[in-house]
C-alpha atoms as a PDB file:
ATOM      1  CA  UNK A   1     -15.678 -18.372   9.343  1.00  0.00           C
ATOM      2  CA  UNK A   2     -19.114 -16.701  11.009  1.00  0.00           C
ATOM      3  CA  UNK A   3     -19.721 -16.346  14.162  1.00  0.00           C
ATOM      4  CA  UNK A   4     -20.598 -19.283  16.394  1.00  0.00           C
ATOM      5  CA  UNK A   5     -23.430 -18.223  18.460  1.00  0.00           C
ATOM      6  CA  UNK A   6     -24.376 -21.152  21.463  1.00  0.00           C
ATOM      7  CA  UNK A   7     -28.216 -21.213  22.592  1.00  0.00           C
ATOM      8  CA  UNK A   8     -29.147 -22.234  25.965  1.00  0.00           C
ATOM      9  CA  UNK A   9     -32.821 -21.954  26.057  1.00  0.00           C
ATOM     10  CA  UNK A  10     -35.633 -24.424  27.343  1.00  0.00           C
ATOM     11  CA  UNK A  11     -38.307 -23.167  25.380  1.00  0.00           C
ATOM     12  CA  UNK A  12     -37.872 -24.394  21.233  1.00  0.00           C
ATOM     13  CA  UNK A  13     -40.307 -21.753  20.388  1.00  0.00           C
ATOM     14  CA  UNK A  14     -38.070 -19.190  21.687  1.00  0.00           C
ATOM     15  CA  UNK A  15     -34.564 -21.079  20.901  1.00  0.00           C
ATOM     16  CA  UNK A  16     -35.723 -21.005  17.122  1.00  0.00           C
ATOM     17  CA  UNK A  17     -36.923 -17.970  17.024  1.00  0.00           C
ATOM     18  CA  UNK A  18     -33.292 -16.378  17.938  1.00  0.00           C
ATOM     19  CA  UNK A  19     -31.922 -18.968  15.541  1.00  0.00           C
ATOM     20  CA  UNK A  20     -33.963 -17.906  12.782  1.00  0.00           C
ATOM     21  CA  UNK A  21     -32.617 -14.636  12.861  1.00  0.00           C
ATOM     22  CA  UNK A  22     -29.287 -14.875  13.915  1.00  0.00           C
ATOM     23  CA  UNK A  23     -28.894 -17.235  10.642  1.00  0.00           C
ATOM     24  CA  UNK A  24     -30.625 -14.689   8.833  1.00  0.00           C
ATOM     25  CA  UNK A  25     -27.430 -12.214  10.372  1.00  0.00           C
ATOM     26  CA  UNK A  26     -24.865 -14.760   9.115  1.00  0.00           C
ATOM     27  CA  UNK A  27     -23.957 -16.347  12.973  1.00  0.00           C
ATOM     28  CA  UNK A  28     -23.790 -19.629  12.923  1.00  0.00           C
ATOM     29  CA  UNK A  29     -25.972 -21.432  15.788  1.00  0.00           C
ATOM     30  CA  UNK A  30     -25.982 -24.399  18.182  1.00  0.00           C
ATOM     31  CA  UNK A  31     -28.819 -25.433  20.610  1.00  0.00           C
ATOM     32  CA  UNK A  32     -28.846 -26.562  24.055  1.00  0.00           C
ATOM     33  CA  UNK A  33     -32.356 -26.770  25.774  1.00  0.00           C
ATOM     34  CA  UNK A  34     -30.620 -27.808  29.076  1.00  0.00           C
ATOM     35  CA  UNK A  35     -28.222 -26.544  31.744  1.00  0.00           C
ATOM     36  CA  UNK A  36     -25.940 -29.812  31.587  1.00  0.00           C
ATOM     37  CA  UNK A  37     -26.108 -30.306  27.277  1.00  0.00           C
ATOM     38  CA  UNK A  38     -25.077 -26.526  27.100  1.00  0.00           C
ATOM     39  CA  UNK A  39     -21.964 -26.794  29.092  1.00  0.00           C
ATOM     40  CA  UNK A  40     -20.723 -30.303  27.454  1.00  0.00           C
ATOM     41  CA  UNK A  41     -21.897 -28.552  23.707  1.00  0.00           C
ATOM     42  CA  UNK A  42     -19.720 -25.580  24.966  1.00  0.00           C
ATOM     43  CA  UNK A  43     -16.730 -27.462  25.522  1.00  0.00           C
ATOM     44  CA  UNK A  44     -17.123 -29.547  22.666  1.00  0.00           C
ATOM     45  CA  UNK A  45     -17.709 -26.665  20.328  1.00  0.00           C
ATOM     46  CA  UNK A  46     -15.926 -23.379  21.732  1.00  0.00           C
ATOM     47  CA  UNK A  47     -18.564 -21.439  20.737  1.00  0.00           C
ATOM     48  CA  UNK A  48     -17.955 -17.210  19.762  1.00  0.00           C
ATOM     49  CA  UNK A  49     -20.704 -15.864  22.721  1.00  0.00           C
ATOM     50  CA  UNK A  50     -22.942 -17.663  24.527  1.00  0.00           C
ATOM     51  CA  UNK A  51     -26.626 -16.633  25.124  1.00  0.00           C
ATOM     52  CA  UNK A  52     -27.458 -18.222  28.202  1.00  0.00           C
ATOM     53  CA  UNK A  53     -31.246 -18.380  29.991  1.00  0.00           C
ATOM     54  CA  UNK A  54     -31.244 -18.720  34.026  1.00  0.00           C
ATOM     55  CA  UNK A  55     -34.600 -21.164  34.163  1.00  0.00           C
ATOM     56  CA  UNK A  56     -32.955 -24.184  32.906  1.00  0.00           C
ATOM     57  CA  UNK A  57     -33.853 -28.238  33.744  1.00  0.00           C
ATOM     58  CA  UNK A  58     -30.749 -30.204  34.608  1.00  0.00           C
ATOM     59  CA  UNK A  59     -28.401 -27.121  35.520  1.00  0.00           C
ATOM     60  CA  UNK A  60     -29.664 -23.664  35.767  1.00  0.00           C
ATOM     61  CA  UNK A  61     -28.459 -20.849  34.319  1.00  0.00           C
ATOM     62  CA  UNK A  62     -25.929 -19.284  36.924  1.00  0.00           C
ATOM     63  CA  UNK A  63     -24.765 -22.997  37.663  1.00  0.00           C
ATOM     64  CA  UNK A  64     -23.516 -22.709  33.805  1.00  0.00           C
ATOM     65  CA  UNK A  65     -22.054 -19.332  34.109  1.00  0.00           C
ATOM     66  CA  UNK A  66     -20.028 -20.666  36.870  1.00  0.00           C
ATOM     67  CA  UNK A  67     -18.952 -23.721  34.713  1.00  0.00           C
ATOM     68  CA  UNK A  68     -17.866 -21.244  31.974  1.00  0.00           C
ATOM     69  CA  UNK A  69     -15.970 -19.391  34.262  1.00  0.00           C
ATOM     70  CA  UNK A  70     -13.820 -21.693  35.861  1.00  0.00           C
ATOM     71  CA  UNK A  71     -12.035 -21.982  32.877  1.00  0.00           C
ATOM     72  CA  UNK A  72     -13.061 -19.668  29.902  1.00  0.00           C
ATOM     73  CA  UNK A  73     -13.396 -15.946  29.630  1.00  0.00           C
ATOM     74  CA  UNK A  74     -16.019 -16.482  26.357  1.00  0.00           C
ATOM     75  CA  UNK A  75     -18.531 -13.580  26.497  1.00  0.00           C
ATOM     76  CA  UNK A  76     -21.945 -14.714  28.220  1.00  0.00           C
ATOM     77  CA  UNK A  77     -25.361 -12.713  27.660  1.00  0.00           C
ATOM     78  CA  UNK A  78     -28.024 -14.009  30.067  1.00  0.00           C
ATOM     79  CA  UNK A  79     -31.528 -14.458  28.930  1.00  0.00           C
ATOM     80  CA  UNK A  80     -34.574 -14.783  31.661  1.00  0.00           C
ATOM     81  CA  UNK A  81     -37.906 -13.630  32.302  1.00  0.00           C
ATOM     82  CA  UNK A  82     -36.800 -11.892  35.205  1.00  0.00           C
ATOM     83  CA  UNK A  83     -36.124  -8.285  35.763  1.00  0.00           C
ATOM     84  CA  UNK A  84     -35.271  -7.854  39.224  1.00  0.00           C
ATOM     85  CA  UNK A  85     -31.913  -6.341  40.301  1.00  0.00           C
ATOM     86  CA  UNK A  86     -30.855  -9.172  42.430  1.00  0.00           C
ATOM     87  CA  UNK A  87     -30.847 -11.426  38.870  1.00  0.00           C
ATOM     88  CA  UNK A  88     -28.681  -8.867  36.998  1.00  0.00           C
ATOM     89  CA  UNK A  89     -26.572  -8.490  40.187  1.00  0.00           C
ATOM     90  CA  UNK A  90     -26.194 -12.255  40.411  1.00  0.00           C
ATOM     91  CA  UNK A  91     -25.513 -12.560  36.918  1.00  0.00           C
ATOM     92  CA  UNK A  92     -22.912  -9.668  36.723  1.00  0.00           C
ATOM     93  CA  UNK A  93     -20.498 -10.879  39.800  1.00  0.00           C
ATOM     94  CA  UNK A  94     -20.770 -14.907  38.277  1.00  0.00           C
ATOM     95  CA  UNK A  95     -19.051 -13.015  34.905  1.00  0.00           C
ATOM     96  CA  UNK A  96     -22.150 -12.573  32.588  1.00  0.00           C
ATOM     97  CA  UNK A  97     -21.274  -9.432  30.173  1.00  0.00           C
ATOM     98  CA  UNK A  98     -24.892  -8.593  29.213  1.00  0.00           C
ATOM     99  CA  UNK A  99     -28.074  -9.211  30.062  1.00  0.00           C
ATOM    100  CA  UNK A 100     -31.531  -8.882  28.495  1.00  0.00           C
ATOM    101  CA  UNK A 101     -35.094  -9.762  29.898  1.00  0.00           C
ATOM    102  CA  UNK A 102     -37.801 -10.893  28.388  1.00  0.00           C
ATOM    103  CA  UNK A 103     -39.597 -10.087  26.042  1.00  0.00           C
ATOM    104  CA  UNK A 104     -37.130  -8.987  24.080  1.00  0.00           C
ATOM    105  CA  UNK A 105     -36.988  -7.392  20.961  1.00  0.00           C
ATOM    106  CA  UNK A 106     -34.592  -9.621  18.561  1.00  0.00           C
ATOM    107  CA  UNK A 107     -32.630  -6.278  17.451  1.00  0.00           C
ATOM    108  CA  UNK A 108     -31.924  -5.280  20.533  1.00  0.00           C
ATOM    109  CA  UNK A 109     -30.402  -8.910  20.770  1.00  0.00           C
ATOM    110  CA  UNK A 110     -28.629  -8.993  17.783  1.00  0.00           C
ATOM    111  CA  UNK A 111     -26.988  -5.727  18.264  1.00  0.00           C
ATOM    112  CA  UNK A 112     -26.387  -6.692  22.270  1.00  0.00           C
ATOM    113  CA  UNK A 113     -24.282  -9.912  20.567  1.00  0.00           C
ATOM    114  CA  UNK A 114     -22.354  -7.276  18.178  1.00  0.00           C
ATOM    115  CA  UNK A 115     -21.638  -4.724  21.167  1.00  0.00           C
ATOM    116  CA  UNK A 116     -20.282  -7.542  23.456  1.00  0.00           C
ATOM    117  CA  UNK A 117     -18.381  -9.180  20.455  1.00  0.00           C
ATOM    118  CA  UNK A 118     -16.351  -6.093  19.518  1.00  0.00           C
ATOM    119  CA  UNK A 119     -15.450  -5.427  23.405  1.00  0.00           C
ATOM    120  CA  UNK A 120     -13.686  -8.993  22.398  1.00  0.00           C
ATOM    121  CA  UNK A 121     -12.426  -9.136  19.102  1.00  0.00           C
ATOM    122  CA  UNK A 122      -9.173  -9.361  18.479  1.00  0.00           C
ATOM    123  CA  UNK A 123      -8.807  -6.021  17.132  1.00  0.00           C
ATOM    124  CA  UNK A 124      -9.974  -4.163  20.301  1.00  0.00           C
ATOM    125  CA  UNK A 125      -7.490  -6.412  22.313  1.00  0.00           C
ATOM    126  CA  UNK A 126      -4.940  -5.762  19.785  1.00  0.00           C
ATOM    127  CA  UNK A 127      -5.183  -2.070  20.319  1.00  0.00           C
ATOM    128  CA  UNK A 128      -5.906  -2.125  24.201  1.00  0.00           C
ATOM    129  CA  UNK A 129      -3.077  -0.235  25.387  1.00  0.00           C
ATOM    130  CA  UNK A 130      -1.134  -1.742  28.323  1.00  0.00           C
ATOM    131  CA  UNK A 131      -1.660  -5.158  28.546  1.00  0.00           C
ATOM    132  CA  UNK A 132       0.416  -4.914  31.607  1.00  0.00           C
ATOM    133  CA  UNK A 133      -0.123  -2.257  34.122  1.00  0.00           C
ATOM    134  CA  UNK A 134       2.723  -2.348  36.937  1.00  0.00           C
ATOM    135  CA  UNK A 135       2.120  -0.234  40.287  1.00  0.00           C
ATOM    136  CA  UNK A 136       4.191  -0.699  43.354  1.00  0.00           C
ATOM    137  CA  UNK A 137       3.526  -3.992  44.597  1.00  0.00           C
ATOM    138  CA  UNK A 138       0.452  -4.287  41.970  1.00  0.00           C
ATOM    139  CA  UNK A 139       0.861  -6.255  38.548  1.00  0.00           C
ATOM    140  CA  UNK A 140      -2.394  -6.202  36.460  1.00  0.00           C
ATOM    141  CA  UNK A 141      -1.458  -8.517  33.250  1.00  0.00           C
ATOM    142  CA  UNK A 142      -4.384  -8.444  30.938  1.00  0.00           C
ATOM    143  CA  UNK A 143      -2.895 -10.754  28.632  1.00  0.00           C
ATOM    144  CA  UNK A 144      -3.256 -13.447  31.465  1.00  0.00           C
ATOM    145  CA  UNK A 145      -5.680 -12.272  33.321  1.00  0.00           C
ATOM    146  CA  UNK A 146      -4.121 -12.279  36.654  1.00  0.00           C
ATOM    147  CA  UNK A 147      -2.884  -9.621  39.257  1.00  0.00           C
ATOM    148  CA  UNK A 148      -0.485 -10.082  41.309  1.00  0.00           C
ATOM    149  CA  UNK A 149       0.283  -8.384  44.702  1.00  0.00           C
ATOM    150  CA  UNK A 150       3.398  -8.013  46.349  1.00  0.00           C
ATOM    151  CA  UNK A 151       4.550 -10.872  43.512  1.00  0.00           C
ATOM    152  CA  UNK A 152       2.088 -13.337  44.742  1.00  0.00           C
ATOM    153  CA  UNK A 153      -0.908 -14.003  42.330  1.00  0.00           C
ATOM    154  CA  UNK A 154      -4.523 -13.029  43.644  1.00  0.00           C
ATOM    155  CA  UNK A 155      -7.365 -15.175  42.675  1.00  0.00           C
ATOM    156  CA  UNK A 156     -10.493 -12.606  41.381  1.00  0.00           C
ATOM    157  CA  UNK A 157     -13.372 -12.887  38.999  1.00  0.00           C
ATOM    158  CA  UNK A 158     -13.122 -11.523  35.282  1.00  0.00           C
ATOM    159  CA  UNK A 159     -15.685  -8.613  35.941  1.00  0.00           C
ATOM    160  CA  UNK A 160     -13.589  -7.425  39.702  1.00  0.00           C
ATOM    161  CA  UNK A 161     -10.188  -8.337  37.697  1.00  0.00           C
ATOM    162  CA  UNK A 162     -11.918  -5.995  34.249  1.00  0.00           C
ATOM    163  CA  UNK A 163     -12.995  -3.545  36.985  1.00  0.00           C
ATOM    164  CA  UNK A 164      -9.411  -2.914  38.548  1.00  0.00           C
ATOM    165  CA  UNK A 165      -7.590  -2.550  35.204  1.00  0.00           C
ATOM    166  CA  UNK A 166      -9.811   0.353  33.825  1.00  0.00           C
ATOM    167  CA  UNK A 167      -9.475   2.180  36.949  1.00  0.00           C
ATOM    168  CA  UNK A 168      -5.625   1.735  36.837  1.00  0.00           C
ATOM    169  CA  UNK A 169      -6.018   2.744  33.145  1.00  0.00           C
ATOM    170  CA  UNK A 170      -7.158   6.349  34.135  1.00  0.00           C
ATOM    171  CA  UNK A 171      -4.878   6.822  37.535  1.00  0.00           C
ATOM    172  CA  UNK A 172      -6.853  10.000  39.833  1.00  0.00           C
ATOM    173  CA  UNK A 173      -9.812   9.960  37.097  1.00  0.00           C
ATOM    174  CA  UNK A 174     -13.195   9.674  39.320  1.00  0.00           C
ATOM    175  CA  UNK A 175     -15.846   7.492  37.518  1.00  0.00           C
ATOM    176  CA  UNK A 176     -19.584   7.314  38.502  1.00  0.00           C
ATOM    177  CA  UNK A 177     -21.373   3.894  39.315  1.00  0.00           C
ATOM    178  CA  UNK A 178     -22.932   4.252  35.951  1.00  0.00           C
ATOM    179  CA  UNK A 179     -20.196   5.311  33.822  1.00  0.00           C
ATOM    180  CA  UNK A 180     -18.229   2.090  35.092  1.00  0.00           C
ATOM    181  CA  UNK A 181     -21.237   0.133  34.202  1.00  0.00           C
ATOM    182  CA  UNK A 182     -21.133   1.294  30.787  1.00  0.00           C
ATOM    183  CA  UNK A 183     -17.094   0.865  30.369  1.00  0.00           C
ATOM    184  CA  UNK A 184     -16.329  -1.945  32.384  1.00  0.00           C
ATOM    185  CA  UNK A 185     -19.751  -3.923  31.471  1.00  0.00           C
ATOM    186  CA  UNK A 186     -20.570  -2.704  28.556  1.00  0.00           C
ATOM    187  CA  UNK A 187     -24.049  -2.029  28.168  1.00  0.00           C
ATOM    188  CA  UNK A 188     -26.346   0.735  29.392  1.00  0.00           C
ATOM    189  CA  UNK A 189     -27.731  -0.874  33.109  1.00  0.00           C
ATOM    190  CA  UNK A 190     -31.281   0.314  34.238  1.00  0.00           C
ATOM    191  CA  UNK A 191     -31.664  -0.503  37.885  1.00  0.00           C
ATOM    192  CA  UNK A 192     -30.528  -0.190  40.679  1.00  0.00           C
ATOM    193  CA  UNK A 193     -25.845   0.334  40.739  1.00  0.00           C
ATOM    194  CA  UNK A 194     -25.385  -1.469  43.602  1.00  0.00           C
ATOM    195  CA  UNK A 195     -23.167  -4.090  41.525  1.00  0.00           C
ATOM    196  CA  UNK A 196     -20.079  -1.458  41.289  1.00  0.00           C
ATOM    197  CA  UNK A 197     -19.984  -1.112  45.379  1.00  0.00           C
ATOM    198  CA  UNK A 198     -20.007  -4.936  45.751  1.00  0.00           C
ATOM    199  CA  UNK A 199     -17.215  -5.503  42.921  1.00  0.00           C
ATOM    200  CA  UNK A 200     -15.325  -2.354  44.503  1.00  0.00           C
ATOM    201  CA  UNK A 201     -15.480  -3.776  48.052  1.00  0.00           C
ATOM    202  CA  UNK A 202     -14.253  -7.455  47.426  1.00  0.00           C
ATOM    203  CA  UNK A 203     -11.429  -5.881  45.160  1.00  0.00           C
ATOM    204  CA  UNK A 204     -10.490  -3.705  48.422  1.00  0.00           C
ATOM    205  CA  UNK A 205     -10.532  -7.084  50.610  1.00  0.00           C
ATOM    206  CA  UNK A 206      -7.681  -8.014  47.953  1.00  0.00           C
ATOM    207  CA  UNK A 207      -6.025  -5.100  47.089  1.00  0.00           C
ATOM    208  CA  UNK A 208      -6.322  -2.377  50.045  1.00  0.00           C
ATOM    209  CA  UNK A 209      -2.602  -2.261  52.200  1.00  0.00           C
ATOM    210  CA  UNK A 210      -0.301  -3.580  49.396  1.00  0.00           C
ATOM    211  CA  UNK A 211       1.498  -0.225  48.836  1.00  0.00           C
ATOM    212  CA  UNK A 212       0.651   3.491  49.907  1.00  0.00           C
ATOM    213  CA  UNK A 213       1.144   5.042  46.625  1.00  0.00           C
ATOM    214  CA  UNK A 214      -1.932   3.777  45.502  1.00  0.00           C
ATOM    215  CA  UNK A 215      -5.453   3.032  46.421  1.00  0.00           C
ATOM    216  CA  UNK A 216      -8.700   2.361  45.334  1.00  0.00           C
ATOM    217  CA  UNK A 217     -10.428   5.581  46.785  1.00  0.00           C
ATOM    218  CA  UNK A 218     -14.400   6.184  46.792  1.00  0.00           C
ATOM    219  CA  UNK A 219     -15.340   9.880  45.957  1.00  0.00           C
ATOM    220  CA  UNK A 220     -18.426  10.631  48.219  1.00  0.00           C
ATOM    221  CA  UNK A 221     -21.708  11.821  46.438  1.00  0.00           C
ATOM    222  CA  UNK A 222     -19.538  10.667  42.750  1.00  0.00           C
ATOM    223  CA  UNK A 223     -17.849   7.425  42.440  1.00  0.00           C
ATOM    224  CA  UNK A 224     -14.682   5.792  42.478  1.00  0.00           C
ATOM    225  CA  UNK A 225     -10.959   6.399  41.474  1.00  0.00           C
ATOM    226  CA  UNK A 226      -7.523   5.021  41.289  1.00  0.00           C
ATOM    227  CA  UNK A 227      -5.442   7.325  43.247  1.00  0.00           C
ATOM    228  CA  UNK A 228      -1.846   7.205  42.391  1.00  0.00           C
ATOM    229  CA  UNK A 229      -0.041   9.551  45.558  1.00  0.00           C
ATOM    230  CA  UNK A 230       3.131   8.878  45.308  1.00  0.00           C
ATOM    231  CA  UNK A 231       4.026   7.846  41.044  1.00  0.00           C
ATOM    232  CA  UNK A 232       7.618   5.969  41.709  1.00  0.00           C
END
Protein backbone atom coordinates (compact mmCIF):
# COMPACT_ATOMS: atom_id res chain seq x y z
CA UNK A 1 0.00 0.00 0.00
CA UNK A 2 1.64 3.77 -0.68
CA UNK A 3 2.40 5.95 1.58
CA UNK A 4 -0.24 7.92 3.46
CA UNK A 5 0.90 11.40 3.53
CA UNK A 6 -1.63 13.84 6.02
CA UNK A 7 -1.81 17.69 4.96
CA UNK A 8 -2.40 20.28 7.45
CA UNK A 9 -2.37 23.44 5.56
CA UNK A 10 -4.83 26.55 5.55
CA UNK A 11 -4.06 27.76 2.31
CA UNK A 12 -5.84 25.21 -0.74
CA UNK A 13 -3.53 26.79 -3.14
CA UNK A 14 -0.65 25.54 -1.29
CA UNK A 15 -2.38 22.18 0.19
CA UNK A 16 -2.93 21.16 -3.59
CA UNK A 17 -0.03 22.08 -4.79
CA UNK A 18 1.93 19.46 -2.37
CA UNK A 19 -0.87 17.07 -3.24
CA UNK A 20 -0.37 17.32 -6.79
CA UNK A 21 2.97 16.18 -6.54
CA UNK A 22 3.12 13.91 -3.88
CA UNK A 23 0.35 11.88 -6.03
CA UNK A 24 2.48 12.36 -8.86
CA UNK A 25 5.38 10.42 -6.29
CA UNK A 26 2.87 7.62 -5.59
CA UNK A 27 1.92 8.91 -1.63
CA UNK A 28 -1.31 8.80 -1.06
CA UNK A 29 -2.84 12.19 0.48
CA UNK A 30 -5.42 13.51 2.95
CA UNK A 31 -6.30 17.22 3.66
CA UNK A 32 -6.92 19.08 6.71
CA UNK A 33 -7.13 22.97 6.33
CA UNK A 34 -7.56 23.26 10.17
CA UNK A 35 -5.75 22.62 13.46
CA UNK A 36 -8.84 20.65 15.05
CA UNK A 37 -9.96 18.52 11.44
CA UNK A 38 -6.18 17.49 11.22
CA UNK A 39 -5.93 15.91 14.56
CA UNK A 40 -9.54 14.04 14.41
CA UNK A 41 -8.43 13.03 10.38
CA UNK A 42 -5.16 11.81 12.10
CA UNK A 43 -6.72 9.59 14.43
CA UNK A 44 -9.22 8.44 12.17
CA UNK A 45 -6.75 7.66 9.45
CA UNK A 46 -3.18 6.84 11.03
CA UNK A 47 -1.60 8.53 8.50
CA UNK A 48 2.48 7.43 7.33
CA UNK A 49 4.03 11.31 8.15
CA UNK A 50 2.36 14.19 8.77
CA UNK A 51 3.19 17.61 7.17
CA UNK A 52 2.01 19.97 9.57
CA UNK A 53 1.83 24.14 9.10
CA UNK A 54 2.08 26.28 12.53
CA UNK A 55 -0.56 29.23 11.28
CA UNK A 56 -3.60 27.22 11.57
CA UNK A 57 -7.55 28.48 12.45
CA UNK A 58 -9.14 26.33 15.11
CA UNK A 59 -5.79 24.78 16.62
CA UNK A 60 -2.44 25.93 15.61
CA UNK A 61 0.22 24.10 14.58
CA UNK A 62 2.32 23.31 17.83
CA UNK A 63 -1.15 22.77 19.65
CA UNK A 64 -1.33 19.66 17.04
CA UNK A 65 2.15 18.53 17.52
CA UNK A 66 1.37 18.29 21.10
CA UNK A 67 -1.87 16.29 20.35
CA UNK A 68 0.26 13.88 18.24
CA UNK A 69 2.55 13.45 20.85
CA UNK A 70 0.66 12.51 23.68
CA UNK A 71 0.08 9.42 22.17
CA UNK A 72 1.86 8.68 18.77
CA UNK A 73 5.47 8.77 17.77
CA UNK A 74 4.28 9.27 13.75
CA UNK A 75 6.99 11.43 12.08
CA UNK A 76 5.87 15.25 11.91
CA UNK A 77 7.52 17.83 9.33
CA UNK A 78 6.39 21.38 10.15
CA UNK A 79 5.53 23.75 7.44
CA UNK A 80 5.38 27.79 8.18
CA UNK A 81 6.37 30.94 6.78
CA UNK A 82 8.58 31.51 9.51
CA UNK A 83 12.27 31.18 9.75
CA UNK A 84 13.26 32.28 13.02
CA UNK A 85 15.15 29.98 15.44
CA UNK A 86 12.74 30.25 18.23
CA UNK A 87 10.00 28.39 15.62
CA UNK A 88 12.41 25.53 14.78
CA UNK A 89 13.40 25.42 18.50
CA UNK A 90 9.74 25.27 19.48
CA UNK A 91 8.99 22.85 16.97
CA UNK A 92 12.00 20.50 17.71
CA UNK A 93 11.42 20.10 21.74
CA UNK A 94 7.21 19.58 20.97
CA UNK A 95 8.71 16.31 18.75
CA UNK A 96 8.59 17.71 15.11
CA UNK A 97 11.41 15.64 13.05
CA UNK A 98 11.84 18.19 10.22
CA UNK A 99 11.12 21.35 9.36
CA UNK A 100 10.97 23.44 6.18
CA UNK A 101 10.05 27.22 5.62
CA UNK A 102 8.52 28.74 3.12
CA UNK A 103 8.85 29.01 0.09
CA UNK A 104 9.83 25.86 -0.43
CA UNK A 105 10.97 24.06 -3.22
CA UNK A 106 8.59 20.79 -3.61
CA UNK A 107 11.88 18.49 -4.05
CA UNK A 108 13.36 19.51 -1.26
CA UNK A 109 9.92 18.40 0.32
CA UNK A 110 9.53 15.31 -1.24
CA UNK A 111 12.94 14.13 -0.50
CA UNK A 112 12.61 15.75 3.32
CA UNK A 113 9.34 13.11 3.52
CA UNK A 114 11.74 10.17 2.11
CA UNK A 115 14.74 11.11 4.58
CA UNK A 116 12.38 11.21 7.65
CA UNK A 117 10.47 8.04 6.40
CA UNK A 118 13.53 5.77 6.19
CA UNK A 119 14.81 7.06 9.81
CA UNK A 120 11.28 5.08 10.46
CA UNK A 121 10.75 2.27 8.39
CA UNK A 122 10.68 -0.82 9.61
CA UNK A 123 13.81 -1.89 8.14
CA UNK A 124 16.01 0.75 9.88
CA UNK A 125 14.26 -0.26 13.23
CA UNK A 126 14.72 -3.77 12.35
CA UNK A 127 18.42 -3.34 12.07
CA UNK A 128 18.87 -0.67 14.95
CA UNK A 129 21.12 -2.47 17.12
CA UNK A 130 20.19 -2.54 20.84
CA UNK A 131 16.81 -1.92 21.30
CA UNK A 132 17.64 -2.07 24.91
CA UNK A 133 20.59 -0.32 26.30
CA UNK A 134 21.11 -1.24 30.16
CA UNK A 135 23.63 1.01 32.31
CA UNK A 136 23.76 0.88 36.03
CA UNK A 137 20.64 2.15 37.25
CA UNK A 138 19.75 3.38 33.49
CA UNK A 139 17.35 1.25 31.16
CA UNK A 140 16.87 2.90 27.69
CA UNK A 141 14.19 0.44 25.87
CA UNK A 142 13.72 1.70 22.39
CA UNK A 143 11.21 -0.75 21.62
CA UNK A 144 8.93 1.10 24.23
CA UNK A 145 10.19 4.12 24.32
CA UNK A 146 10.77 4.56 27.92
CA UNK A 147 13.86 4.85 30.32
CA UNK A 148 13.87 3.91 33.37
CA UNK A 149 16.09 5.03 36.34
CA UNK A 150 16.92 3.25 39.29
CA UNK A 151 13.77 0.81 37.98
CA UNK A 152 11.34 3.59 38.11
CA UNK A 153 10.12 4.87 34.63
CA UNK A 154 11.00 8.61 33.68
CA UNK A 155 8.54 10.54 31.72
CA UNK A 156 10.67 12.47 28.59
CA UNK A 157 9.84 13.66 25.13
CA UNK A 158 10.67 11.46 21.93
CA UNK A 159 13.45 13.94 20.68
CA UNK A 160 15.32 14.13 24.73
CA UNK A 161 14.37 10.20 24.98
CA UNK A 162 16.06 9.81 20.82
CA UNK A 163 18.80 12.13 22.15
CA UNK A 164 19.90 9.91 25.23
CA UNK A 165 19.91 6.59 23.33
CA UNK A 166 22.42 7.70 20.55
CA UNK A 167 24.70 9.04 23.05
CA UNK A 168 24.52 5.72 25.05
CA UNK A 169 24.96 4.09 21.59
CA UNK A 170 28.57 5.53 21.24
CA UNK A 171 29.70 5.38 25.21
CA UNK A 172 33.02 8.23 25.58
CA UNK A 173 32.37 9.29 21.75
CA UNK A 174 32.17 13.34 21.88
CA UNK A 175 29.56 14.67 19.33
CA UNK A 176 29.26 18.36 18.22
CA UNK A 177 25.87 20.36 18.51
CA UNK A 178 25.63 19.90 14.82
CA UNK A 179 26.56 16.44 14.31
CA UNK A 180 23.71 15.49 16.92
CA UNK A 181 21.43 17.60 14.91
CA UNK A 182 22.10 15.68 11.92
CA UNK A 183 21.90 12.04 13.76
CA UNK A 184 19.48 12.50 16.30
CA UNK A 185 17.15 14.95 14.05
CA UNK A 186 17.87 14.08 10.99
CA UNK A 187 18.23 16.82 8.73
CA UNK A 188 20.97 19.38 8.11
CA UNK A 189 19.81 22.54 10.75
CA UNK A 190 20.89 26.13 9.64
CA UNK A 191 20.58 28.40 12.62
CA UNK A 192 21.37 28.91 15.50
CA UNK A 193 22.24 24.96 17.93
CA UNK A 194 20.90 26.12 20.85
CA UNK A 195 18.18 23.17 20.70
CA UNK A 196 20.96 20.39 21.70
CA UNK A 197 21.90 22.47 25.11
CA UNK A 198 18.18 22.74 26.02
CA UNK A 199 17.41 18.88 25.21
CA UNK A 200 20.89 18.07 27.02
CA UNK A 201 19.98 20.10 30.14
CA UNK A 202 16.35 18.79 30.84
CA UNK A 203 17.78 15.17 30.18
CA UNK A 204 20.46 16.06 33.05
CA UNK A 205 17.44 17.31 35.40
CA UNK A 206 16.35 13.50 34.82
CA UNK A 207 19.22 11.59 34.50
CA UNK A 208 22.31 13.37 36.38
CA UNK A 209 23.00 11.35 40.12
CA UNK A 210 21.46 7.94 39.19
CA UNK A 211 24.82 6.06 39.13
CA UNK A 212 28.58 7.29 38.99
CA UNK A 213 29.68 5.11 36.25
CA UNK A 214 28.05 7.15 33.90
CA UNK A 215 27.19 10.63 32.94
CA UNK A 216 26.14 12.82 30.44
CA UNK A 217 29.40 15.01 30.23
CA UNK A 218 29.71 18.37 28.05
CA UNK A 219 33.17 18.67 26.27
CA UNK A 220 34.01 22.47 26.42
CA UNK A 221 34.69 24.30 23.02
CA UNK A 222 33.18 20.52 21.26
CA UNK A 223 30.06 18.97 22.41
CA UNK A 224 28.68 16.33 24.36
CA UNK A 225 29.40 12.63 25.38
CA UNK A 226 28.27 9.64 27.25
CA UNK A 227 30.97 8.88 29.61
CA UNK A 228 30.99 5.38 30.80
CA UNK A 229 33.89 5.49 34.02
CA UNK A 230 33.42 2.67 35.58
CA UNK A 231 31.85 -0.33 32.65
CA UNK A 232 30.36 -2.99 35.39
Amino acid sequence: MSTHVLIIEDDPNIAELIRLYLEKDDFRVSIASDGKSGVDIFFKAHPDIVLLDIMLPELDGWEVCREIRKTDKTPIIMLTAKDETVDKVTGLELGADDYISKPFDMKEVIARIHAVLRRFSPETEENASDDIKTFDNLVINMAAYEVLIRGKKVEMPPKELELLNFLASHPNRVFTRNQLLDDVWGFEYFGDSRTVDVHVKRLREKIDGASDTWSLKTVWGVGYKFEITNDK
